[in-house]
C-alpha atoms as a PDB file:
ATOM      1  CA  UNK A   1      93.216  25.426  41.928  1.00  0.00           C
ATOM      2  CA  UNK A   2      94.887  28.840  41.291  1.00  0.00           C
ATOM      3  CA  UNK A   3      96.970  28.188  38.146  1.00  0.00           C
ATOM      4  CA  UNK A   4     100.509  29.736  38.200  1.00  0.00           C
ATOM      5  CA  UNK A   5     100.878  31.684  34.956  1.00  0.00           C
ATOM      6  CA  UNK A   6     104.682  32.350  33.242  1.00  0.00           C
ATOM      7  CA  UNK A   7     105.939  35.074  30.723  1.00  0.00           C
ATOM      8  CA  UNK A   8     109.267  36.131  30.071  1.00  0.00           C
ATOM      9  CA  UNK A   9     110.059  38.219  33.286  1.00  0.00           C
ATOM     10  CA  UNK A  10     106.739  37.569  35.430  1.00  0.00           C
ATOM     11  CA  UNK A  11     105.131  34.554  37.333  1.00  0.00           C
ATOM     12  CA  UNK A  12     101.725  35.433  37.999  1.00  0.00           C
ATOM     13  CA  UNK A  13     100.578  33.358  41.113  1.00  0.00           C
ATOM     14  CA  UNK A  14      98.000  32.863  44.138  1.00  0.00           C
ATOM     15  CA  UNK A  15      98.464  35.611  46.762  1.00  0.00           C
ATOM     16  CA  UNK A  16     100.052  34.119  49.505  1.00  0.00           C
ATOM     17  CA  UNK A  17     100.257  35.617  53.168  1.00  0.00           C
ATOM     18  CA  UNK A  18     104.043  36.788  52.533  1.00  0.00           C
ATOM     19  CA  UNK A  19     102.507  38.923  50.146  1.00  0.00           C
ATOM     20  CA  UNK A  20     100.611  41.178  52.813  1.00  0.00           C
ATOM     21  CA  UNK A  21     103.409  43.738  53.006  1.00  0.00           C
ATOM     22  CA  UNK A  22     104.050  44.817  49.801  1.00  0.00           C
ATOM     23  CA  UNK A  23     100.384  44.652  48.459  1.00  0.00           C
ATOM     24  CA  UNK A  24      99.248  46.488  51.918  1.00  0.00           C
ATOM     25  CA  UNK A  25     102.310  49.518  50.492  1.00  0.00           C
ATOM     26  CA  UNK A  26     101.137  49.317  46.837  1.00  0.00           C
ATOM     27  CA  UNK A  27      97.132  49.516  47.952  1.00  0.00           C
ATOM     28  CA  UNK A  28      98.194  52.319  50.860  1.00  0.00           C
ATOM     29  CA  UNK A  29      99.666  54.640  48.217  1.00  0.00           C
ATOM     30  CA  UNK A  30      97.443  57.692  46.909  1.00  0.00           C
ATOM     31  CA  UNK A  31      98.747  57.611  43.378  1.00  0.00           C
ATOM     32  CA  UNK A  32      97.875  54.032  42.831  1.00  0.00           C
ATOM     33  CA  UNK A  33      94.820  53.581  44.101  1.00  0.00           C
ATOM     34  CA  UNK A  34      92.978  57.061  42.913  1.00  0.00           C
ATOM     35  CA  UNK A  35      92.420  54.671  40.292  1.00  0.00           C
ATOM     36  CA  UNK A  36      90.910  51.829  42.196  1.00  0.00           C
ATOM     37  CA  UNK A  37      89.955  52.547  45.207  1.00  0.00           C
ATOM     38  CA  UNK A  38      88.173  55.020  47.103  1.00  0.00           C
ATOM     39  CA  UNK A  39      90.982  55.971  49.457  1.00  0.00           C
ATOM     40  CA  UNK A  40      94.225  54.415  49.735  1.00  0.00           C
ATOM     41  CA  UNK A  41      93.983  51.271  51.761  1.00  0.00           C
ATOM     42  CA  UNK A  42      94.715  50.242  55.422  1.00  0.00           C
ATOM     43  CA  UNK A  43      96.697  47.281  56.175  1.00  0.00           C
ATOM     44  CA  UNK A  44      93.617  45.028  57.196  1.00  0.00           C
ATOM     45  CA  UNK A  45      91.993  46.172  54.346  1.00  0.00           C
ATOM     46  CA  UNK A  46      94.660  45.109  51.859  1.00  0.00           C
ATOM     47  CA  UNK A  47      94.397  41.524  53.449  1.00  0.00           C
ATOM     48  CA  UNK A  48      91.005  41.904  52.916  1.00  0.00           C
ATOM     49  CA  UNK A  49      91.122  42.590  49.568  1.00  0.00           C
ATOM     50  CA  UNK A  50      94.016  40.026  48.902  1.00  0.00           C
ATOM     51  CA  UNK A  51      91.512  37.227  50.719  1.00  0.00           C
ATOM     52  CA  UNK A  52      88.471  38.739  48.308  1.00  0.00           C
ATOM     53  CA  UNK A  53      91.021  37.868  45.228  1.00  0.00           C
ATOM     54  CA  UNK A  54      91.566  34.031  46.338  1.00  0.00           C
ATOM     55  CA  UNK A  55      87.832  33.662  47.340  1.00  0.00           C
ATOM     56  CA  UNK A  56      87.053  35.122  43.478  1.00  0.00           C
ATOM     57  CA  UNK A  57      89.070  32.223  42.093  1.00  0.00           C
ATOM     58  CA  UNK A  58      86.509  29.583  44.742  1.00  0.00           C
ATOM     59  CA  UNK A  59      83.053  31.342  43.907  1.00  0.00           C
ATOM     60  CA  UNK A  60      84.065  32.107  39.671  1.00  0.00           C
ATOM     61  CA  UNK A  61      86.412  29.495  39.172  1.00  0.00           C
ATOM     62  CA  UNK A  62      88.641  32.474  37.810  1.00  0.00           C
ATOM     63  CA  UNK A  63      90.521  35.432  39.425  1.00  0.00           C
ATOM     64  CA  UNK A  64      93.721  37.613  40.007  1.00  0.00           C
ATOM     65  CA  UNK A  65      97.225  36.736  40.399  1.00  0.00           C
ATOM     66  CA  UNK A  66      99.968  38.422  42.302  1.00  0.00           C
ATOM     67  CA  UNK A  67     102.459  39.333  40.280  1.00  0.00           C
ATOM     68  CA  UNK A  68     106.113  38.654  40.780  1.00  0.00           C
ATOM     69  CA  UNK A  69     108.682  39.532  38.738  1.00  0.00           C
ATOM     70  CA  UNK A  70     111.209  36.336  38.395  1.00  0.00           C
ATOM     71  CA  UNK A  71     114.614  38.229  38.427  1.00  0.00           C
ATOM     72  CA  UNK A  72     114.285  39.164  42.050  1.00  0.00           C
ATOM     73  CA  UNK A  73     111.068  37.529  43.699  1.00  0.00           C
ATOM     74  CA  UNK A  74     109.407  41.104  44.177  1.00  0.00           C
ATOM     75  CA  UNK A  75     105.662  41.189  44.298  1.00  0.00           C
ATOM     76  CA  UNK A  76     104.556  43.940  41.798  1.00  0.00           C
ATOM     77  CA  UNK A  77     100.572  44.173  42.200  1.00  0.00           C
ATOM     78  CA  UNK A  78      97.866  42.232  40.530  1.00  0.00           C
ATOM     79  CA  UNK A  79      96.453  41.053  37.023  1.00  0.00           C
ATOM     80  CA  UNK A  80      94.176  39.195  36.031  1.00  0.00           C
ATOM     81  CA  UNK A  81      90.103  38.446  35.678  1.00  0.00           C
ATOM     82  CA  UNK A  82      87.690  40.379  37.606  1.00  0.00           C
ATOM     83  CA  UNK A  83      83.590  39.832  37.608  1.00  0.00           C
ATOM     84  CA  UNK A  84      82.242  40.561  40.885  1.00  0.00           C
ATOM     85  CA  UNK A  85      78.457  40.608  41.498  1.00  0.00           C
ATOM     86  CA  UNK A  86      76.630  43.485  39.365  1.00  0.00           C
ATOM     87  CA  UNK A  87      80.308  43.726  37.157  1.00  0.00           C
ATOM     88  CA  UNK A  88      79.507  45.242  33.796  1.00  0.00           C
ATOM     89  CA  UNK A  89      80.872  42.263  32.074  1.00  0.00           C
ATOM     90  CA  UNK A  90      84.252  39.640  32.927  1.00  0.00           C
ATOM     91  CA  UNK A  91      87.103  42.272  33.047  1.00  0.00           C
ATOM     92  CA  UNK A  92      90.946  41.889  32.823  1.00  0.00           C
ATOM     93  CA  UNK A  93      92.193  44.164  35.290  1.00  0.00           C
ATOM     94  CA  UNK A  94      95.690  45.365  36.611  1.00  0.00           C
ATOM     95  CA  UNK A  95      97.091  47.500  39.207  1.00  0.00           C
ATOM     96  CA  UNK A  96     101.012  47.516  39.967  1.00  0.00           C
ATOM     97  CA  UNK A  97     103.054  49.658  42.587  1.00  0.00           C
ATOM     98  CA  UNK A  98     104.023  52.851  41.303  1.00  0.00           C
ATOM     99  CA  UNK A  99     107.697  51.342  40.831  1.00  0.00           C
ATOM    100  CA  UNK A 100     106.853  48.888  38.300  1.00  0.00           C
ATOM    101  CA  UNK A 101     105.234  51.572  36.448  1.00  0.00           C
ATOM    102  CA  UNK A 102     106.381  52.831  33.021  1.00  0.00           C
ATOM    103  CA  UNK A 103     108.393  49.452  32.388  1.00  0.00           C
ATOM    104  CA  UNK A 104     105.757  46.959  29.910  1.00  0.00           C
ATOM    105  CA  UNK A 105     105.198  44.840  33.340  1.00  0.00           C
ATOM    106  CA  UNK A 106     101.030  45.578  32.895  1.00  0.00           C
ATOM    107  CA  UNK A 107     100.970  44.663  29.368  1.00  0.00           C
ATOM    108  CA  UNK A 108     102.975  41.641  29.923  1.00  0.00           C
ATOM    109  CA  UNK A 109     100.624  40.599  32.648  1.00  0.00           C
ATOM    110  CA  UNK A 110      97.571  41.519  31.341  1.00  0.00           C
ATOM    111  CA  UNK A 111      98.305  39.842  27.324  1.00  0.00           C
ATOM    112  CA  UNK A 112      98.995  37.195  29.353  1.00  0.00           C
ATOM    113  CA  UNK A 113      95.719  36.845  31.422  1.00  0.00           C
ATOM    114  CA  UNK A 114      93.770  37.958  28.426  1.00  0.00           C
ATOM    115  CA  UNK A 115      94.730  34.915  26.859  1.00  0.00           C
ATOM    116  CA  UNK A 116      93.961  32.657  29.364  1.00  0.00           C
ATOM    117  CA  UNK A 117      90.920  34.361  29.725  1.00  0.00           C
ATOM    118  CA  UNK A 118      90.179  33.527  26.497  1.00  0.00           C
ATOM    119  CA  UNK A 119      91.397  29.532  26.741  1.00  0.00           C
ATOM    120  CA  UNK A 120      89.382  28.848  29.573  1.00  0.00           C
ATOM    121  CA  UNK A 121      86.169  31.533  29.629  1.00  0.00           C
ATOM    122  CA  UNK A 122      83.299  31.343  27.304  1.00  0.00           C
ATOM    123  CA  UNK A 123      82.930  34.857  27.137  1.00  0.00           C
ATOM    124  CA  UNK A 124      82.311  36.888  23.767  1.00  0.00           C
ATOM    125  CA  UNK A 125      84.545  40.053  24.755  1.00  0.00           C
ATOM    126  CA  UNK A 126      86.677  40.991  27.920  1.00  0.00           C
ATOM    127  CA  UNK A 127      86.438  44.427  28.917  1.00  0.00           C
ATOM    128  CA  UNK A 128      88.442  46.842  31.135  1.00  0.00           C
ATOM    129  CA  UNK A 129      86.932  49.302  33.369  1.00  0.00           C
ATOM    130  CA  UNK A 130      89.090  52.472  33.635  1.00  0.00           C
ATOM    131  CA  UNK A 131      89.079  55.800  34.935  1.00  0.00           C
ATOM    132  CA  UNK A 132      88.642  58.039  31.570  1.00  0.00           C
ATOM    133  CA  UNK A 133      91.424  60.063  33.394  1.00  0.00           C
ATOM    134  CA  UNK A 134      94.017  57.406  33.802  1.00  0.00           C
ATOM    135  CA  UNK A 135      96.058  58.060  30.835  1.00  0.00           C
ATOM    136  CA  UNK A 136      98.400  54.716  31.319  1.00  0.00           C
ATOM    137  CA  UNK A 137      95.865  52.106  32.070  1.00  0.00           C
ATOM    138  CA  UNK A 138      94.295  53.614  28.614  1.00  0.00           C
ATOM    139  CA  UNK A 139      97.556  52.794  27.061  1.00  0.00           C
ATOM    140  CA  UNK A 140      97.986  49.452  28.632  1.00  0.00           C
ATOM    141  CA  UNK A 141      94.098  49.139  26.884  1.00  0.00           C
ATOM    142  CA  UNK A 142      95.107  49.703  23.645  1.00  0.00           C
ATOM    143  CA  UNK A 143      98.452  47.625  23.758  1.00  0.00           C
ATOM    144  CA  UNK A 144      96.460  44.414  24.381  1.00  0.00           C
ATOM    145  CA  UNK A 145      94.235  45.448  21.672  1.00  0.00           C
ATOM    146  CA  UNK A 146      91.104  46.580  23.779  1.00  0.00           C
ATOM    147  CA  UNK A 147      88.952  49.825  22.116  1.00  0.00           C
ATOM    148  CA  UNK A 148      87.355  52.441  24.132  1.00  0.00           C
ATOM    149  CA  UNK A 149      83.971  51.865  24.418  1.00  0.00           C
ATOM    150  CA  UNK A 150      80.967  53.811  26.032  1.00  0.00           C
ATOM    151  CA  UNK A 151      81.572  55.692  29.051  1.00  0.00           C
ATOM    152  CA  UNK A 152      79.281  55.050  32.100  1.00  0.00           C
ATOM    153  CA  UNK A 153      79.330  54.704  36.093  1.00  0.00           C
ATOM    154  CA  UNK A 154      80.241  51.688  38.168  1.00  0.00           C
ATOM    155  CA  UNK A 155      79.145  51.603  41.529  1.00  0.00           C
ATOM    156  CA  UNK A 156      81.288  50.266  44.152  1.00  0.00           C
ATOM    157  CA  UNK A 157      80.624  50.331  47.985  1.00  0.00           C
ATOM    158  CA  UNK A 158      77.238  53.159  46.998  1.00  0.00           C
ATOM    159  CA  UNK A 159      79.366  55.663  45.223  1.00  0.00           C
ATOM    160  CA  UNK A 160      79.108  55.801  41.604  1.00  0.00           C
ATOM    161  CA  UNK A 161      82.761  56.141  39.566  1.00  0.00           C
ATOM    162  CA  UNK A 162      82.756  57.357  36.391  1.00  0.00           C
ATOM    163  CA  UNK A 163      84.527  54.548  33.741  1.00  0.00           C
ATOM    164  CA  UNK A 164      85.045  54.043  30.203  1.00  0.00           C
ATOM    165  CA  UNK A 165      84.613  50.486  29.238  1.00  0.00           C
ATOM    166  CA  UNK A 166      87.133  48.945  26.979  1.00  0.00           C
ATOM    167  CA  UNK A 167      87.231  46.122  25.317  1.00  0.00           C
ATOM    168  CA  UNK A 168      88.027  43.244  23.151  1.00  0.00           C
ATOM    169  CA  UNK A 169      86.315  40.521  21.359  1.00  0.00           C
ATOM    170  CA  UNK A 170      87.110  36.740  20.931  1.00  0.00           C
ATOM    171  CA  UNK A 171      87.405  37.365  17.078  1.00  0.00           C
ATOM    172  CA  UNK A 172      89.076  40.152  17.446  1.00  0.00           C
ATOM    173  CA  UNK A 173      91.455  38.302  19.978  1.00  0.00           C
ATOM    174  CA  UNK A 174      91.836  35.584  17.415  1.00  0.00           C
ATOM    175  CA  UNK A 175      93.133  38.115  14.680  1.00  0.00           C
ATOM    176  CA  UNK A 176      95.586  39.042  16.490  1.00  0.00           C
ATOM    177  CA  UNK A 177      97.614  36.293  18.048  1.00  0.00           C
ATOM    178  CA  UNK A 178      97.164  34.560  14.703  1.00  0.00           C
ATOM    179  CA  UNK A 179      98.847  38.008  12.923  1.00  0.00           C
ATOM    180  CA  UNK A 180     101.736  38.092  15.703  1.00  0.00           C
END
């Protein structure tokens, strides 16, 4: 059901139990998830939140993959579509171990959920929800082509985070794979 999704140095696949340690490591570190999470993540709650990506893909038909980079079999993070219940719209969304970071691996992975996102979704524009802080998710933004939109809260577990909402449009989309 999960579709397995290939660029040039990624695969980006189902979570599989195997996966547990090195998402549990990317989720429990502070500097990657003071843009995702509320606190860095326990072990249980990374499986939890690995389980909450494959159930995503049952209940939307669509979801995140893990990402693992094809020279070495390393699972990097996650990419991919992301529309929970009272979501401010279908979102492409990343979040990679501090490793990977700095190296094109989330703009590789998200171009290539955007378009599949695209292919497959009937949705008018894809946004991304980021901190207005986080300097290289903005980046990552505006490499796929998404614009920085209005600036409002999202609520997740009763607190209220403040995001800007980024995004692109299917025409806008279309003008620019059909310009690369």
């Amino acid at each position: 059901m999960i579709p397995v999704l290939e660029t040039e140095r990624l695969s980006l696949r189902a979570f599989c139990d195997d996966d547990l340690s090195a998402w549990a490591a990317i989720m429990g570190d502070p500097d990657v998830v003071r843009w995702v999470a509320p606190a860095p993540m326990t072990r249980e709650e990374s499986w939890r939140s690995m389980a909450g990506s494959l159930g995503h893909w049952l209940l939307r038909g669509y979801g995140s993959w893990a990402v693992e980079r094809k020279s070495d079999g390393a699972m990097m993070g996650r990419v991919g579509m992301i529309n929970p219940e009272g979501w401010p719209g279908l979102e492409i969304g990343w979040t990679l171990g501090k490793r990977y970071w700095g190296q094109g691996y989330a703009t590789e992975a998200a171009t290539a959920a955007m378009r599949y996102a695209f292919l497959t979704q009937p949705a008018a524009k894809l946004i991304s929800c980021i901190d207005p802080d986080n300097v290289a998710s903005q980046a990552v933004a505006r490499r796929i082509g998404e614009t920085k939109g209005e600036r409002t809260a999202l609520t997740v577990g009763g607190k209220d985070y403040p995001i800007d909402i980024w995004s692109i449009t299917r025409a806008e989309w279309l003008r620019r794979i059909a310009a690369a």
